[in-house]
N, C-alpha and C. Protein backbone atom coordinates (compact mmCIF):
# COMPACT_ATOMS: atom_id res chain seq x y z
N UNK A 1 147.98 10.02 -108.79
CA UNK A 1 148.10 8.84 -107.98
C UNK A 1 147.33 7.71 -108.66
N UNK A 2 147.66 6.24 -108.70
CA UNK A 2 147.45 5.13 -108.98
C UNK A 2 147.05 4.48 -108.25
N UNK A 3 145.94 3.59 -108.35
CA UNK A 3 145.80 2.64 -107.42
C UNK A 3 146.01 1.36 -108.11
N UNK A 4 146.26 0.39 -107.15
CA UNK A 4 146.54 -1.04 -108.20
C UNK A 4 145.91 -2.48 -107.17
N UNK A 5 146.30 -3.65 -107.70
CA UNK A 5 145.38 -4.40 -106.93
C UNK A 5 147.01 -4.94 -106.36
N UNK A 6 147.30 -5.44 -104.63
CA UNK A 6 148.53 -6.31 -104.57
C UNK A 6 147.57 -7.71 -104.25
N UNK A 7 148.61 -8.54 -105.02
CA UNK A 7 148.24 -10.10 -104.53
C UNK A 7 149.13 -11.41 -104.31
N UNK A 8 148.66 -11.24 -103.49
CA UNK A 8 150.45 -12.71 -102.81
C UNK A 8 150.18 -13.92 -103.75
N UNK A 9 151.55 -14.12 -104.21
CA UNK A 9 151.99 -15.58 -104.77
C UNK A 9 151.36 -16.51 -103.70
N UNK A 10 150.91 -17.59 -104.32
CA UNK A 10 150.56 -18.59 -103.46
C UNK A 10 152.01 -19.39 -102.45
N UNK A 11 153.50 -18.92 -102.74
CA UNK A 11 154.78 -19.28 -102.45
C UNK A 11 154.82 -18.23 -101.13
N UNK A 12 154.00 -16.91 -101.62
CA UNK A 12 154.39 -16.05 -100.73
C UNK A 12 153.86 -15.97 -99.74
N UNK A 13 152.51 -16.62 -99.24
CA UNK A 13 152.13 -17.07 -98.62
C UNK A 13 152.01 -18.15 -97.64
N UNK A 14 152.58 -19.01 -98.38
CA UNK A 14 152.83 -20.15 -97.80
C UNK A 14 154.06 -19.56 -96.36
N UNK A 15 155.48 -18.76 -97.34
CA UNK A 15 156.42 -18.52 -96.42
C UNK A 15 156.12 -17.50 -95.61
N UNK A 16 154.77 -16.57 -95.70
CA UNK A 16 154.61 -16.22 -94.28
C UNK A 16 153.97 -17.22 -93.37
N UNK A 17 153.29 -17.76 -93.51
CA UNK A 17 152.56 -18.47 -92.48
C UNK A 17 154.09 -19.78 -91.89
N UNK A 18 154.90 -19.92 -92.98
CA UNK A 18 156.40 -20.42 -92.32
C UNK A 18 157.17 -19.89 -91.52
N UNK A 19 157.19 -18.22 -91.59
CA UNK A 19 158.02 -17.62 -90.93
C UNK A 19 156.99 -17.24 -89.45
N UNK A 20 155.66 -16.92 -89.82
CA UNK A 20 154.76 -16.94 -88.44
C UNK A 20 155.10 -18.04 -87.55
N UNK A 21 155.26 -19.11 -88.14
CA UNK A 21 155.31 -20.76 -87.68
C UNK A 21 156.81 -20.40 -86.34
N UNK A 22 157.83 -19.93 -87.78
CA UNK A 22 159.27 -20.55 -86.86
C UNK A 22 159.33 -19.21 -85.68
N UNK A 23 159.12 -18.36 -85.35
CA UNK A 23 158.88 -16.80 -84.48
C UNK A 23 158.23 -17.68 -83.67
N UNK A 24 156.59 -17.70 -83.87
CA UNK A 24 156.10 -18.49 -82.47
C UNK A 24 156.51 -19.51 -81.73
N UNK A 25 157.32 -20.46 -82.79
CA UNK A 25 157.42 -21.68 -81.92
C UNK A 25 159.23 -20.95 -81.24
N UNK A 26 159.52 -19.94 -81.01
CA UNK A 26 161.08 -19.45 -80.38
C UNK A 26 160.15 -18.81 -79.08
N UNK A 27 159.12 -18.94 -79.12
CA UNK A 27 158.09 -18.29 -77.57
C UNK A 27 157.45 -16.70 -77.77
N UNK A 28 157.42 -16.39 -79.17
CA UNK A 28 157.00 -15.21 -79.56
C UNK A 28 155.95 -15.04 -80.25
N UNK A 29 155.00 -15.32 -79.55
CA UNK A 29 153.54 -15.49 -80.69
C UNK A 29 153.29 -13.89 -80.59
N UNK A 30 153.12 -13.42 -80.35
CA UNK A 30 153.18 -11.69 -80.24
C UNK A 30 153.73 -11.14 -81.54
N UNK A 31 154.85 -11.09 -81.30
CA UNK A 31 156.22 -11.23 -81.90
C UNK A 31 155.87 -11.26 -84.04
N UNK A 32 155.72 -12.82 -83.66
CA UNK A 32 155.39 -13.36 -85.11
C UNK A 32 154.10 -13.16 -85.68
N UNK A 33 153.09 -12.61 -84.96
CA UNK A 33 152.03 -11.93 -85.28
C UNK A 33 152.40 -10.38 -86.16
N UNK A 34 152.54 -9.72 -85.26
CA UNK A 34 153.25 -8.08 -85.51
C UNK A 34 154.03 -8.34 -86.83
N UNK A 35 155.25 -9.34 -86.59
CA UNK A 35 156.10 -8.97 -88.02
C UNK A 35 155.72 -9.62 -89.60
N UNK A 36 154.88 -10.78 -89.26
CA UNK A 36 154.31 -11.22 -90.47
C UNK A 36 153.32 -10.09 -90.93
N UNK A 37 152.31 -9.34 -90.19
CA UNK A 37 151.59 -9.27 -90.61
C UNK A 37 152.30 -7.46 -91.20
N UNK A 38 153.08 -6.59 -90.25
CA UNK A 38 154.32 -5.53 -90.78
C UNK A 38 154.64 -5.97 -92.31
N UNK A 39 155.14 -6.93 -92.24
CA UNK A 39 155.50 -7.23 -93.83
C UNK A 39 154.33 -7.09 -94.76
N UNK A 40 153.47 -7.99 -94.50
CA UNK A 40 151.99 -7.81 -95.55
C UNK A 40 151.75 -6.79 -95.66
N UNK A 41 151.56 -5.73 -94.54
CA UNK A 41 151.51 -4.11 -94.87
C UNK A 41 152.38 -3.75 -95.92
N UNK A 42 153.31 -3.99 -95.86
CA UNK A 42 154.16 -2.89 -96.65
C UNK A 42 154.47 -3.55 -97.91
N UNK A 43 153.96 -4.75 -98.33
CA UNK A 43 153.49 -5.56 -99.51
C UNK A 43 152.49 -4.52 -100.32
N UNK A 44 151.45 -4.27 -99.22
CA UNK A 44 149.75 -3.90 -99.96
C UNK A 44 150.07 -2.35 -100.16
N UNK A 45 151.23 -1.63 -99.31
CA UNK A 45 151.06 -0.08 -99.44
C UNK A 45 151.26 0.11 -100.86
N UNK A 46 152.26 -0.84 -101.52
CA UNK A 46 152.61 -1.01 -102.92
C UNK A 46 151.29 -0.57 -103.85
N UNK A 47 150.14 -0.64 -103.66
CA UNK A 47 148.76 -0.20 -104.16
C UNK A 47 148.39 1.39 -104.69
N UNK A 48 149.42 1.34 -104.01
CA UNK A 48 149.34 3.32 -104.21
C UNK A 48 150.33 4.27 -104.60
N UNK A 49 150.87 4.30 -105.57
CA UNK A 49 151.81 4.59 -105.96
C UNK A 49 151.19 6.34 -106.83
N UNK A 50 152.28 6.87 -106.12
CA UNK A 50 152.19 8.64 -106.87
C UNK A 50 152.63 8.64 -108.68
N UNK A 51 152.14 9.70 -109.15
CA UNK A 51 152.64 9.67 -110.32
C UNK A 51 154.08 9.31 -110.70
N UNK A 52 154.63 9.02 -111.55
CA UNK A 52 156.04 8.60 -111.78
C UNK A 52 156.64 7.55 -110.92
N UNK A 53 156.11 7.37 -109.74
CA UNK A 53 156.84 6.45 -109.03
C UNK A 53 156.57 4.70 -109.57
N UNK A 54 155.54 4.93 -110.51
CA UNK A 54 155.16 3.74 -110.78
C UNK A 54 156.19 2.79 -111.84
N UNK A 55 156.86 3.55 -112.89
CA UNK A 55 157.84 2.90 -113.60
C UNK A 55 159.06 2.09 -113.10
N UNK A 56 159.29 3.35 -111.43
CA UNK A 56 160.65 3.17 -110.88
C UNK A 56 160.39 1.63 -110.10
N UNK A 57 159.29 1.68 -109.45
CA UNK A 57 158.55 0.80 -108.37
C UNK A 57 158.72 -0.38 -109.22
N UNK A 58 157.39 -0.39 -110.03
CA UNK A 58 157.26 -1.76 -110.80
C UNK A 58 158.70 -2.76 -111.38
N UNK A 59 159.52 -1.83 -111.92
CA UNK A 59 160.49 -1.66 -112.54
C UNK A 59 161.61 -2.52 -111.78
N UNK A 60 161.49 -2.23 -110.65
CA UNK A 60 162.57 -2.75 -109.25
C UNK A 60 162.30 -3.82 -108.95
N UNK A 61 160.82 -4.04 -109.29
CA UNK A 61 159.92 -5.63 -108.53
C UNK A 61 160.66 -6.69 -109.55
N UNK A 62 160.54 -5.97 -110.87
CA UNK A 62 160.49 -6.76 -112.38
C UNK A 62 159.35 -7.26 -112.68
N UNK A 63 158.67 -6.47 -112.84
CA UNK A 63 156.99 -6.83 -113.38
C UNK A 63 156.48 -5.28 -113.60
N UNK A 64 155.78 -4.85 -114.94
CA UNK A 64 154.70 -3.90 -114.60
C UNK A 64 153.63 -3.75 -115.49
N UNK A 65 152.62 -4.08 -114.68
CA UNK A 65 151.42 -4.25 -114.81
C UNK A 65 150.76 -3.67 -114.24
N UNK A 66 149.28 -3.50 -114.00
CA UNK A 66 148.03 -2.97 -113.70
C UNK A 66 148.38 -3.93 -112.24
N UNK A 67 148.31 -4.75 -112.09
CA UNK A 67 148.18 -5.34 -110.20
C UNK A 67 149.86 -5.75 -110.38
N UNK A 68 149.90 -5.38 -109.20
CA UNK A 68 151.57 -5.36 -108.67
C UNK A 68 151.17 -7.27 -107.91
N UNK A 69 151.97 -8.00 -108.30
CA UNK A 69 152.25 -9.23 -107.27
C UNK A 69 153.20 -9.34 -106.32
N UNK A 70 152.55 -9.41 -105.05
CA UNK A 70 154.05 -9.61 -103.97
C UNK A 70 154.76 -10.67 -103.89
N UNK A 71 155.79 -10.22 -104.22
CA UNK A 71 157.21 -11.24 -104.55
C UNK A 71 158.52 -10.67 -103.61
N UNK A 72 157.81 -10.40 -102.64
CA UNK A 72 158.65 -9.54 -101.60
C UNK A 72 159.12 -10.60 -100.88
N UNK A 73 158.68 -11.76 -100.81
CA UNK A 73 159.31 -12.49 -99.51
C UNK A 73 160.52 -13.22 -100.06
């Protein structure tokens, strides 16, 4: 197992706190809490990758390096 560092694009960031924005203002601050922050999870689980899975993983993002960048959004 691998560990790696994840770190949000400063773009990728921006469009969560956009997509938090447009959820709350539809009357779902709950809502847009839970799923922005669901997504960031499963950004950072990216950190831990089992043997071999790391070529396939990185590979899919199009980047591989020692810190994975989230480019998920």
């Amino acid at each position: 197992m691998e560990i790696y560092t994840v770190e949000f694009a400063p773009k990728a960031q921006t469009q969560r706190v956009d997509l938090y924005r447009y959820i709350a203002e539809q009357g779902a601050i709950r809502n847009a809490f839970d799923y922005t922050e669901f997504i960031a999870a499963q950004c950072e689980s990216l950190r831990i990758l089992r043997t071999g899975e790391r070529a396939a993983t990185t590979s899919a993002l199009g980047f591989a390096s020692p810190t994975l960048l989230a480019r998920l959004w």
